[in-house]
C-alpha atoms as a PDB file:
ATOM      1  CA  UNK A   1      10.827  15.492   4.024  1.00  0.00           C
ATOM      2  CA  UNK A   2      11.279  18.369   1.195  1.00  0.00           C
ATOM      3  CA  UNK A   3      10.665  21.468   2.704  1.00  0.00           C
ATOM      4  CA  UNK A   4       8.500  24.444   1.190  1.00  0.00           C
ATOM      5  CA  UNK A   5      11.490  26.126   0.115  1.00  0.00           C
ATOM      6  CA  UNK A   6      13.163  23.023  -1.715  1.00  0.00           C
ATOM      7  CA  UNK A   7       9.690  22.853  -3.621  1.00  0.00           C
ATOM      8  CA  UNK A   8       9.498  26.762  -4.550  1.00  0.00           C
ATOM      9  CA  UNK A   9      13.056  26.607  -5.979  1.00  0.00           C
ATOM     10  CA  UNK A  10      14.499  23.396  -6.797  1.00  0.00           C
ATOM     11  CA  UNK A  11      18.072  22.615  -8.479  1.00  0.00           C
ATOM     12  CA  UNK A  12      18.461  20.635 -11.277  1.00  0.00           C
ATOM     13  CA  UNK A  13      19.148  17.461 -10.108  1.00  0.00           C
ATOM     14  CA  UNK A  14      20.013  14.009 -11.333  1.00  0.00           C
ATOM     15  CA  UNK A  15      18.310  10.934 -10.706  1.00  0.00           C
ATOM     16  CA  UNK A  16      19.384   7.331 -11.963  1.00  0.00           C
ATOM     17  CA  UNK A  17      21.555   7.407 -14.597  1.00  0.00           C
ATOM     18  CA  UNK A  18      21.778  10.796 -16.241  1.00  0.00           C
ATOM     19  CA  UNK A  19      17.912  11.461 -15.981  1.00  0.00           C
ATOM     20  CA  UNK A  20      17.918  14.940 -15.568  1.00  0.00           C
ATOM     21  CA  UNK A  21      14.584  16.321 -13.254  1.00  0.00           C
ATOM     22  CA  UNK A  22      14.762  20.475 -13.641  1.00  0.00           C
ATOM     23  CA  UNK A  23      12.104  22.482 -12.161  1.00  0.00           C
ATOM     24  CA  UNK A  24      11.662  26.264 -12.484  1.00  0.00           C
ATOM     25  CA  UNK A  25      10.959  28.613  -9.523  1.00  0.00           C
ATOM     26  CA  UNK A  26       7.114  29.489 -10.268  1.00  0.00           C
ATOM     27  CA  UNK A  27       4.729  30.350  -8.147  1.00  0.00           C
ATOM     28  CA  UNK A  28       1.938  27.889  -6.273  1.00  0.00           C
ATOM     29  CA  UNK A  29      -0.930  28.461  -9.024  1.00  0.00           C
ATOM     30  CA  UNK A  30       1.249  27.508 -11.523  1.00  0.00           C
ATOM     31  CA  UNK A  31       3.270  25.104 -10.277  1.00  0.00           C
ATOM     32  CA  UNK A  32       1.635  22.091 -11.279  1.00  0.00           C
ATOM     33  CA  UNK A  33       2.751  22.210 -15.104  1.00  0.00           C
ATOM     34  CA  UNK A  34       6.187  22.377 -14.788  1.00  0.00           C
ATOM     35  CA  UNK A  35       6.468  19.444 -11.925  1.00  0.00           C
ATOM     36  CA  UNK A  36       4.526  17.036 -14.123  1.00  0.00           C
ATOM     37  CA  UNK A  37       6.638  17.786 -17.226  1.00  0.00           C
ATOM     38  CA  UNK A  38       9.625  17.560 -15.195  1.00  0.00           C
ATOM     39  CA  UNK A  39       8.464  14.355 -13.613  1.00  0.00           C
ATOM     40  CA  UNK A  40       7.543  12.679 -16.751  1.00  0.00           C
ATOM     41  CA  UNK A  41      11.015  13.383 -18.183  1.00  0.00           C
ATOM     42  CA  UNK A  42      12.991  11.834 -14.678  1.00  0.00           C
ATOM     43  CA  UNK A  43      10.487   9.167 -14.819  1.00  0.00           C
ATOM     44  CA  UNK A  44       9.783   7.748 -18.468  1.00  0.00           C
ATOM     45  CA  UNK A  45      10.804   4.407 -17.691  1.00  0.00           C
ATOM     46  CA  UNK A  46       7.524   3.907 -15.603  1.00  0.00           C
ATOM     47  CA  UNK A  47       9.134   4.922 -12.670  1.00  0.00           C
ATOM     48  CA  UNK A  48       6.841   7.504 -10.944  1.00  0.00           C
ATOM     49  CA  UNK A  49       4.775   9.533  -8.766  1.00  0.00           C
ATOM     50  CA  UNK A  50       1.426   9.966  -8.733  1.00  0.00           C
ATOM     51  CA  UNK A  51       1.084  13.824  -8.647  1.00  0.00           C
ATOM     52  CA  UNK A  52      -1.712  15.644  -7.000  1.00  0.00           C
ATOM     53  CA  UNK A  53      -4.371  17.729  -8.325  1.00  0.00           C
ATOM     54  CA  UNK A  54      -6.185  21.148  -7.520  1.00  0.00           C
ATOM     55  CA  UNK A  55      -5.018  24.019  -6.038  1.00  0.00           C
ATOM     56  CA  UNK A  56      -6.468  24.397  -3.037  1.00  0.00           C
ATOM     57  CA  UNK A  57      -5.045  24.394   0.957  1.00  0.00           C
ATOM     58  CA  UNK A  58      -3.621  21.136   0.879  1.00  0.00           C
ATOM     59  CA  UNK A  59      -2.566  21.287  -2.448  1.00  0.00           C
ATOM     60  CA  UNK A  60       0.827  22.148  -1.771  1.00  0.00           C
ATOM     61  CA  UNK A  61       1.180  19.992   1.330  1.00  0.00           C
ATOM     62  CA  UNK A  62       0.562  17.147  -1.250  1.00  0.00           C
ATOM     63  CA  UNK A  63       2.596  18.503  -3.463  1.00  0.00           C
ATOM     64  CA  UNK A  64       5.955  18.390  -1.158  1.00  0.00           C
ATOM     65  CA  UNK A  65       4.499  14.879  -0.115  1.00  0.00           C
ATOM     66  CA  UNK A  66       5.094  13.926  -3.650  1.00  0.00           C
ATOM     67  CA  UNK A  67       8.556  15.287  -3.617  1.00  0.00           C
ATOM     68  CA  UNK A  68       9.483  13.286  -0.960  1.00  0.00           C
ATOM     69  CA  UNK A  69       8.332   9.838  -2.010  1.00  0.00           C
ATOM     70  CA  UNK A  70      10.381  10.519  -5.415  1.00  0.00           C
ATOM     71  CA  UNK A  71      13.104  10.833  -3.468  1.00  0.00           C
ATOM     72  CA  UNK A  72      12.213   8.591  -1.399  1.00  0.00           C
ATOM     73  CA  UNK A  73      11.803   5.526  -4.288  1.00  0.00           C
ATOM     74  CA  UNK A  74      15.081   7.325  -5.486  1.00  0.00           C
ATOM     75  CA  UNK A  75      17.262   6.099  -2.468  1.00  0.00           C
ATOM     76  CA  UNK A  76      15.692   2.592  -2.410  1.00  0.00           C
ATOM     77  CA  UNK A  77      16.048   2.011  -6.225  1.00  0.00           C
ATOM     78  CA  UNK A  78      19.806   2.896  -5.698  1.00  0.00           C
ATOM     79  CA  UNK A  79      20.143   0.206  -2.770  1.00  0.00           C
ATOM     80  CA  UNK A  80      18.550  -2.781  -4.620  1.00  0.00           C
ATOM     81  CA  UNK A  81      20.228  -5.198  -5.560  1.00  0.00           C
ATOM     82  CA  UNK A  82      17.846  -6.772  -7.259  1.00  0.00           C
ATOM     83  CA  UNK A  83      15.702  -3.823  -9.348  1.00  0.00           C
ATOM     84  CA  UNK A  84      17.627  -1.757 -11.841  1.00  0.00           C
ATOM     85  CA  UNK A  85      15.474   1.065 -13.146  1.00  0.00           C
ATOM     86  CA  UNK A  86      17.799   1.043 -15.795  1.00  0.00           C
ATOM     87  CA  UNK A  87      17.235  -2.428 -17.083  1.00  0.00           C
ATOM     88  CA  UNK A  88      13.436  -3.218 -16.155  1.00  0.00           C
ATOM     89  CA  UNK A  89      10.924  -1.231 -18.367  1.00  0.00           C
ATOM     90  CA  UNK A  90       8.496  -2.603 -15.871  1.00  0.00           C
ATOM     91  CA  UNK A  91       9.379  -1.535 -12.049  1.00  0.00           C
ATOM     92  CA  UNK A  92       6.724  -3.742 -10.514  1.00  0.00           C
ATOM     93  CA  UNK A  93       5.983  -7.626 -11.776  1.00  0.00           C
ATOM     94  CA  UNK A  94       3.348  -9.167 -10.193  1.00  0.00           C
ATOM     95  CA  UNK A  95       4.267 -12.333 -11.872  1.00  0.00           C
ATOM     96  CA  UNK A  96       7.768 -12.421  -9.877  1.00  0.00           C
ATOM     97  CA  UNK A  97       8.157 -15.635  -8.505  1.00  0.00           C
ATOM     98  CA  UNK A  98       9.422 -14.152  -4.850  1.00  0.00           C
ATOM     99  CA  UNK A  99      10.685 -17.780  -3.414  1.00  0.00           C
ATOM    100  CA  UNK A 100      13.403 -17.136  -6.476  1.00  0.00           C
ATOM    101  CA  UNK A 101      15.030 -14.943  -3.738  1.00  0.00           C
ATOM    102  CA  UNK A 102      14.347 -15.496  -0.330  1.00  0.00           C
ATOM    103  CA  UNK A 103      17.252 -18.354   0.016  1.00  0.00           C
ATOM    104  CA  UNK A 104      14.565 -20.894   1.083  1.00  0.00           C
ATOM    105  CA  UNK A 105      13.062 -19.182   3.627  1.00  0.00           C
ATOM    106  CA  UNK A 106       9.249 -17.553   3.835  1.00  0.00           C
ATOM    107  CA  UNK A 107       9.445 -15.172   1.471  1.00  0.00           C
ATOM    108  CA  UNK A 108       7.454 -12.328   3.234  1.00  0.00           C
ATOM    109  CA  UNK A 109      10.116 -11.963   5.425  1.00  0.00           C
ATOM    110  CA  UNK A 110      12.909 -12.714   3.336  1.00  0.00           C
ATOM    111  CA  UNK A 111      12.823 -11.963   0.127  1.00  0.00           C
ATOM    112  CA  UNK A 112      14.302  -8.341  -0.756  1.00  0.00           C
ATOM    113  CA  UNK A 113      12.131  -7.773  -3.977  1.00  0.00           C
ATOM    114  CA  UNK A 114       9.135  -8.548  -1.940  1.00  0.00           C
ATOM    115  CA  UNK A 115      10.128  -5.675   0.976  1.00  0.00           C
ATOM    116  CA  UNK A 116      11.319  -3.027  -1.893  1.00  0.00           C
ATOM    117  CA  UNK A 117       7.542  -3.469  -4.001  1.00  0.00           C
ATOM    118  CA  UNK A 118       5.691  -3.319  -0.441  1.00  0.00           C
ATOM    119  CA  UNK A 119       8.146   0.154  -0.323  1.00  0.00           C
ATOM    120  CA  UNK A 120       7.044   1.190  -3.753  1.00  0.00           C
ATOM    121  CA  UNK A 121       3.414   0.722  -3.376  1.00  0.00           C
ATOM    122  CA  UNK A 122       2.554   1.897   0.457  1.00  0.00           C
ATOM    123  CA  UNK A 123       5.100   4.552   0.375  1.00  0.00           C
ATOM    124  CA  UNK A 124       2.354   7.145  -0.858  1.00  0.00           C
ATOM    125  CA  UNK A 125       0.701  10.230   0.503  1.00  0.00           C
ATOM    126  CA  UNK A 126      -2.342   9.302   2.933  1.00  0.00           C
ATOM    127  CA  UNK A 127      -5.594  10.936   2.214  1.00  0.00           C
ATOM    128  CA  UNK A 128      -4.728  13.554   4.838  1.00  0.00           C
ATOM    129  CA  UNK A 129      -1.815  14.631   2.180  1.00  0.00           C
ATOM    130  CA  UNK A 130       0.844  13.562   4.993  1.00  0.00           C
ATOM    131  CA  UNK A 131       3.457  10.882   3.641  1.00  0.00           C
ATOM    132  CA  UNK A 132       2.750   7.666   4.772  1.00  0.00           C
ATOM    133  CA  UNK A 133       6.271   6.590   5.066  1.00  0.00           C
ATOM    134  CA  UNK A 134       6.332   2.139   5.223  1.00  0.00           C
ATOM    135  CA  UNK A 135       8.909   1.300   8.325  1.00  0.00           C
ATOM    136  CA  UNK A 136       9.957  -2.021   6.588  1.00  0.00           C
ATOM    137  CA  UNK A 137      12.518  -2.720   9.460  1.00  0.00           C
ATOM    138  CA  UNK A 138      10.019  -5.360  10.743  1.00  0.00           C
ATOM    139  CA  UNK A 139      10.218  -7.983   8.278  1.00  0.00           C
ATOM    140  CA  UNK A 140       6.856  -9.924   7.142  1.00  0.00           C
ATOM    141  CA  UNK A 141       4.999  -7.054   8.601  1.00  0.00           C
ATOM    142  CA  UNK A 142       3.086  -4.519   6.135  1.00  0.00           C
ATOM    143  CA  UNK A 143      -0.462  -4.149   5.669  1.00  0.00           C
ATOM    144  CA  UNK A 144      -0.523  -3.716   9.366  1.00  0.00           C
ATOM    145  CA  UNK A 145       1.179  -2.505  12.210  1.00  0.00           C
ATOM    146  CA  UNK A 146       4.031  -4.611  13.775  1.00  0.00           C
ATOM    147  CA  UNK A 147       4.792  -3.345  17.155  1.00  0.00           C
ATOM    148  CA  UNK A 148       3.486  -5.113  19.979  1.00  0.00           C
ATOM    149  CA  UNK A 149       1.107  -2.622  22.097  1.00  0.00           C
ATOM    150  CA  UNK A 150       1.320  -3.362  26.210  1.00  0.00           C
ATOM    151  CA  UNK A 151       2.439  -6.549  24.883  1.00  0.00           C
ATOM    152  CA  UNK A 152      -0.565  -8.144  23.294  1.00  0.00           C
ATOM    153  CA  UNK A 153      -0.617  -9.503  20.173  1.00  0.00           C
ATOM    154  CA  UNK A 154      -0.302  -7.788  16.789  1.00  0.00           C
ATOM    155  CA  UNK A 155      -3.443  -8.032  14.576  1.00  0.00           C
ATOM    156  CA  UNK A 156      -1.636 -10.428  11.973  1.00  0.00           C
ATOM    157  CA  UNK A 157      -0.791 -12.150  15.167  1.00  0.00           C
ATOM    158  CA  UNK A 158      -4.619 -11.851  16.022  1.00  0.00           C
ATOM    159  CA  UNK A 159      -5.780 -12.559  12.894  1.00  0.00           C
ATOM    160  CA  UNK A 160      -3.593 -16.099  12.900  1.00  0.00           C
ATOM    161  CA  UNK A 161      -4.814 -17.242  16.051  1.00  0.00           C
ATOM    162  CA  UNK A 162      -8.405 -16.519  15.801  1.00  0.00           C
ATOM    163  CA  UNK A 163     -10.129 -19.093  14.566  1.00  0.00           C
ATOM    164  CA  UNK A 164     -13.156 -16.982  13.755  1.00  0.00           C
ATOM    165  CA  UNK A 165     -11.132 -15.500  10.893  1.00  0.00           C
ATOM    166  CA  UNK A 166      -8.482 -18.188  10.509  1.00  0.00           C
ATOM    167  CA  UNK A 167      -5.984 -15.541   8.457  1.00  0.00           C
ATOM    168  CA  UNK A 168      -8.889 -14.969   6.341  1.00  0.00           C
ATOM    169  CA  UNK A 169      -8.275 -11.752   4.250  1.00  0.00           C
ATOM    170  CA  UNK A 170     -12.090 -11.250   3.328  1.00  0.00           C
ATOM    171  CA  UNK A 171     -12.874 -11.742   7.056  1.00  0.00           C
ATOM    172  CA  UNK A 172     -10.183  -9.570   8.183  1.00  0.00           C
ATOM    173  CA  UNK A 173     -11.139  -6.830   6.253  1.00  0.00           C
ATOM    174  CA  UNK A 174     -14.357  -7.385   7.417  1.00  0.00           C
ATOM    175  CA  UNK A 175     -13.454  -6.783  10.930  1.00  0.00           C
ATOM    176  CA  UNK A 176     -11.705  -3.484   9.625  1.00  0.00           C
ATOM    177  CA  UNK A 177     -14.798  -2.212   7.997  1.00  0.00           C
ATOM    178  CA  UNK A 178     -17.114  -2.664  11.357  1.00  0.00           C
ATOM    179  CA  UNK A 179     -14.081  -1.435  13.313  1.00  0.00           C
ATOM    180  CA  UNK A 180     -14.780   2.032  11.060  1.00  0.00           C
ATOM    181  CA  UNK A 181     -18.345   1.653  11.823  1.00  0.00           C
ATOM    182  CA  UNK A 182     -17.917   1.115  15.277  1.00  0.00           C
ATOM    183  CA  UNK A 183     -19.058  -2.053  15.519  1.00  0.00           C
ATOM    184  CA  UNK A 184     -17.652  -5.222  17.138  1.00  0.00           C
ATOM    185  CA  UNK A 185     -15.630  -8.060  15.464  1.00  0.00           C
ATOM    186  CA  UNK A 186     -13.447 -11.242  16.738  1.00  0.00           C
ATOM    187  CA  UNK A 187     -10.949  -8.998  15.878  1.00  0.00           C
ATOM    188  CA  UNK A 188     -12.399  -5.725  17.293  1.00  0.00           C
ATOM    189  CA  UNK A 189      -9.841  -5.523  20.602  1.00  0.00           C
ATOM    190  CA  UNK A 190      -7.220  -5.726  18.363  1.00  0.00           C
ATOM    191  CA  UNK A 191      -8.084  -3.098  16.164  1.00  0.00           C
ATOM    192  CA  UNK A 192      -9.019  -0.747  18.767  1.00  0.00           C
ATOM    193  CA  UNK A 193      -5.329  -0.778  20.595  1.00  0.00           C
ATOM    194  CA  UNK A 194      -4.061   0.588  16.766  1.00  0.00           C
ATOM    195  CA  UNK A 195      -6.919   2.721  16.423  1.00  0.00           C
ATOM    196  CA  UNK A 196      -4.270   6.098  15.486  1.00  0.00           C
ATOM    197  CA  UNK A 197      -3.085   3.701  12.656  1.00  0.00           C
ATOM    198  CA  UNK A 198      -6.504   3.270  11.019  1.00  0.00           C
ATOM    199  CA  UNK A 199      -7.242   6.859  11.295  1.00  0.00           C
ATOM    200  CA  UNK A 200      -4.392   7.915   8.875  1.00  0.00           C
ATOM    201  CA  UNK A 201      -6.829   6.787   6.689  1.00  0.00           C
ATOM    202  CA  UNK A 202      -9.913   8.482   7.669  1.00  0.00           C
ATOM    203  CA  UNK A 203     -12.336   5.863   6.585  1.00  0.00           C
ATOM    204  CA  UNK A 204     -13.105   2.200   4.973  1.00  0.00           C
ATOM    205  CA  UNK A 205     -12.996   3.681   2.286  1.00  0.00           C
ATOM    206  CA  UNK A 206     -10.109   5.423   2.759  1.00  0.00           C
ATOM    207  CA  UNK A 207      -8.066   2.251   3.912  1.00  0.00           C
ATOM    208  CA  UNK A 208      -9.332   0.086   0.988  1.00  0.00           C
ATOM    209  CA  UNK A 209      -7.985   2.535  -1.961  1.00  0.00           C
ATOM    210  CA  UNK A 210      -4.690   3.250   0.044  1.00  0.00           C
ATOM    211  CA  UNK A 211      -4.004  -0.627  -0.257  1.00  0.00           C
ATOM    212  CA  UNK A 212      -5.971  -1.289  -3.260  1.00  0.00           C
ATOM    213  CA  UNK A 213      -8.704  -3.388  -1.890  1.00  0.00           C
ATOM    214  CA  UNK A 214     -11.304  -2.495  -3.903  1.00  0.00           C
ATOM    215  CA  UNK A 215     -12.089  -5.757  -5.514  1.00  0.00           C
ATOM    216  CA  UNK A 216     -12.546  -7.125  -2.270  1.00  0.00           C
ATOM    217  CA  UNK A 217     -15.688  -4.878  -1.705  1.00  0.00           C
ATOM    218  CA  UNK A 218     -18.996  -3.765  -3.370  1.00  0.00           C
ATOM    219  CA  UNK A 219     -18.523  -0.987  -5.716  1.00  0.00           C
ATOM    220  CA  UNK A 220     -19.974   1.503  -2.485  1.00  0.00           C
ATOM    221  CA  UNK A 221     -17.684   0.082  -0.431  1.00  0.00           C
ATOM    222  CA  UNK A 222     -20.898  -0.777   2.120  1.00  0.00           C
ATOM    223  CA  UNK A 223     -19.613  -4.686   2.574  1.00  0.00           C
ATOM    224  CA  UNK A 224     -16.843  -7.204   1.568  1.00  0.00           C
ATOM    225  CA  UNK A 225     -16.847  -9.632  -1.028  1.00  0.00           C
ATOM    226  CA  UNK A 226     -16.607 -12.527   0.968  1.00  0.00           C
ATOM    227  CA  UNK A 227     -14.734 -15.921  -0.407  1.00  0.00           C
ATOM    228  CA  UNK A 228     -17.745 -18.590   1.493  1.00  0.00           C
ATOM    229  CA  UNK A 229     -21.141 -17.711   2.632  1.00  0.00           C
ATOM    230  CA  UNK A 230     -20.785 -15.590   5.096  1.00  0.00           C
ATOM    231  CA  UNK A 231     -23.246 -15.514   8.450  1.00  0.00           C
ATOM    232  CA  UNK A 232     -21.860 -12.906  10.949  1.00  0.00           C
ATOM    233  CA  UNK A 233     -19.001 -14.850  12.250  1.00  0.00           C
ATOM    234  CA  UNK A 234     -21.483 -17.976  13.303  1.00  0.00           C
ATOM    235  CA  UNK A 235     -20.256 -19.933  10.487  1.00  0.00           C
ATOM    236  CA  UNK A 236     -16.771 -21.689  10.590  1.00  0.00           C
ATOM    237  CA  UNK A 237     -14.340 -19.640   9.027  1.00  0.00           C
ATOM    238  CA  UNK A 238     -13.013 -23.367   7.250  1.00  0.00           C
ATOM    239  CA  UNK A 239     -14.537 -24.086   3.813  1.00  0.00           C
ATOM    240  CA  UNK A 240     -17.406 -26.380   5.207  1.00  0.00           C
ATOM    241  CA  UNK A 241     -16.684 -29.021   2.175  1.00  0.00           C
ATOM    242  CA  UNK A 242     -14.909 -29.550  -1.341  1.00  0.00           C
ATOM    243  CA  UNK A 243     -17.089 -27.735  -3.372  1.00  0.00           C
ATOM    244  CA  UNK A 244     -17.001 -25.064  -1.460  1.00  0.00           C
ATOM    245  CA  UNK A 245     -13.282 -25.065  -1.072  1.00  0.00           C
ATOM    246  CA  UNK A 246     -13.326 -25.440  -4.660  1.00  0.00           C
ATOM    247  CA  UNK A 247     -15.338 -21.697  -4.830  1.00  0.00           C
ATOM    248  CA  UNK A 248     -13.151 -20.304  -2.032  1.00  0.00           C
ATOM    249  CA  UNK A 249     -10.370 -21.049  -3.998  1.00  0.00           C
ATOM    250  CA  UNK A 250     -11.951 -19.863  -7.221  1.00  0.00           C
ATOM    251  CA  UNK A 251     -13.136 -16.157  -5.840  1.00  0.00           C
ATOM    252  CA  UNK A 252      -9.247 -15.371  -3.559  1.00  0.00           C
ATOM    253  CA  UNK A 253      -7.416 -16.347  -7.293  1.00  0.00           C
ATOM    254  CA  UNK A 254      -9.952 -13.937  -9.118  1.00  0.00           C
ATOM    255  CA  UNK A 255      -9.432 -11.433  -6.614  1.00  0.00           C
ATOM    256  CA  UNK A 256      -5.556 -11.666  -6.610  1.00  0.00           C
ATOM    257  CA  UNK A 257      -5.469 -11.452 -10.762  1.00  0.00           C
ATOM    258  CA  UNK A 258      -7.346  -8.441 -10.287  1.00  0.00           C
ATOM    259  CA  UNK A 259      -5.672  -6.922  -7.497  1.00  0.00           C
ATOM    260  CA  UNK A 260      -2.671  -7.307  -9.964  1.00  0.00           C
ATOM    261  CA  UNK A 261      -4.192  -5.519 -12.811  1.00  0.00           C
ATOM    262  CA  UNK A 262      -4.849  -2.419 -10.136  1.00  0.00           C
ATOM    263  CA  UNK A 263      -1.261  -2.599  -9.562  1.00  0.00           C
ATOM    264  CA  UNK A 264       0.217  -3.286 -13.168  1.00  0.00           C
ATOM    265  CA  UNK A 265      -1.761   0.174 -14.210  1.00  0.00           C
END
């Protein structure tokens, strides 16, 4: 983490190849200007930060959060392999095939383009302003926590094994929303023992924009979009028939194109 000092005064530094990023020692009102102009020229090859806004008490708090992740995506840019920020004008492709690199294995746990863009994208400040800094040393394991807690199962272990929601995105994040509202799920238990990791995000709403969710819920963010008819977990969690495998299949391809176009922004 960048401390306040580092962020008051900062060197000219280098980041890639020759991409200068020079800040000048201003004070907090005025800060923002010179950061974003100094950011844009480090980062014209679409390789960024989102900067924050506003200058009020956590402005600056966000601020060095924002420092951090740049160097952050600095160190891990360096380290792949497979991503050159020097040779891609687009750092994220959503088309990548990522079986192309995962040496014939499952590719959520194998494939190193897969684990740096799940870097990229969660590696972000929370809506508390704190860095939400992705420990990708469990492989496989990222939209949720991976530690075991008093030895139970994890909730994409939970989520697997439950037939109720069958690894059922829509009816996971189903189970997340009630878990906000205090309300009880098939997966409620589960979410409960990693209730501190929820509350980085202060709210469904909160969770669903930090892992851009949103077309996977109702513009108000008051219920899911669900993939089958949905009747309070009473209804098999298993397309009942073709046709409606046919729109289950229809509605999770819609919703990962769009997803995509969220990210591709």
């Amino acid at each position: 983490m960048l401390s306040r000092e580092s962020v008051e005064s900062v060197r000219p530094t280098t980041l890639f190849s020759g991409m200068p990023l020079a800040l000048m020692s201003v004070p907090k009102a005025t800060i923002a200007s010179p950061v974003r102009r100094g950011l844009q020229n480090a980062t014209h090859d679409n390789v960024g930060v989102s900067l924050p806004t506003g200058n009020d008490d956590g402005y600056e708090q966000r601020l060095i959060s924002s420092f951090a992740l740049l160097h952050n995506l600095v160190e891990e840019l360096n380290k792949s392999p497979v991503i050159s920020p020097r040779n891609m004008a687009m750092l994220i492709d959503t088309s990548f095939d990522f079986r192309s690199d995962a040496s014939g294995k499952d590719p959520d746990a194998s494939s190193p383009t897969l684990r740096l863009y799940h870097k990229l994208l969660w590696s972000k400040a929370l809506p508390s302003g704190r860095l939400f800094d992705l420990d990708d040393t469990v492989r496989g394991v990222y939209l949720f926590p991976g530690n075991r807690i008093d030895g139970k199962q994890t909730i994409n272990g939970a989520r697997g094994c439950i037939t109720k929601i069958a690894d059922r995105l829509d009816l996971t994040l189903e189970c997340i929303r009630r878990h906000y509202l205090g309300l009880g799920s098939p997966l409620g238990e589960t979410l409960e023992r990693y209730g501190d990791f929820f509350a980085l995000f202060g709210n469904f709403e909160g969770y669903v924009d930090f892992f851009i969710l949103q077309d996977l819920v109702t513009d108000d963010y008051s219920a899911v979009r669900f993939f089958t008819p949905f009747d309070n977990f009473n209804t098999s969690s298993m397309p009942k028939d073709g046709e409606t495998y046919k729109e289950y299949r229809r509605l999770s391809i819609e919703f990962i194109k769009a997803r995509n176009c969220r990210i591709d922004l």
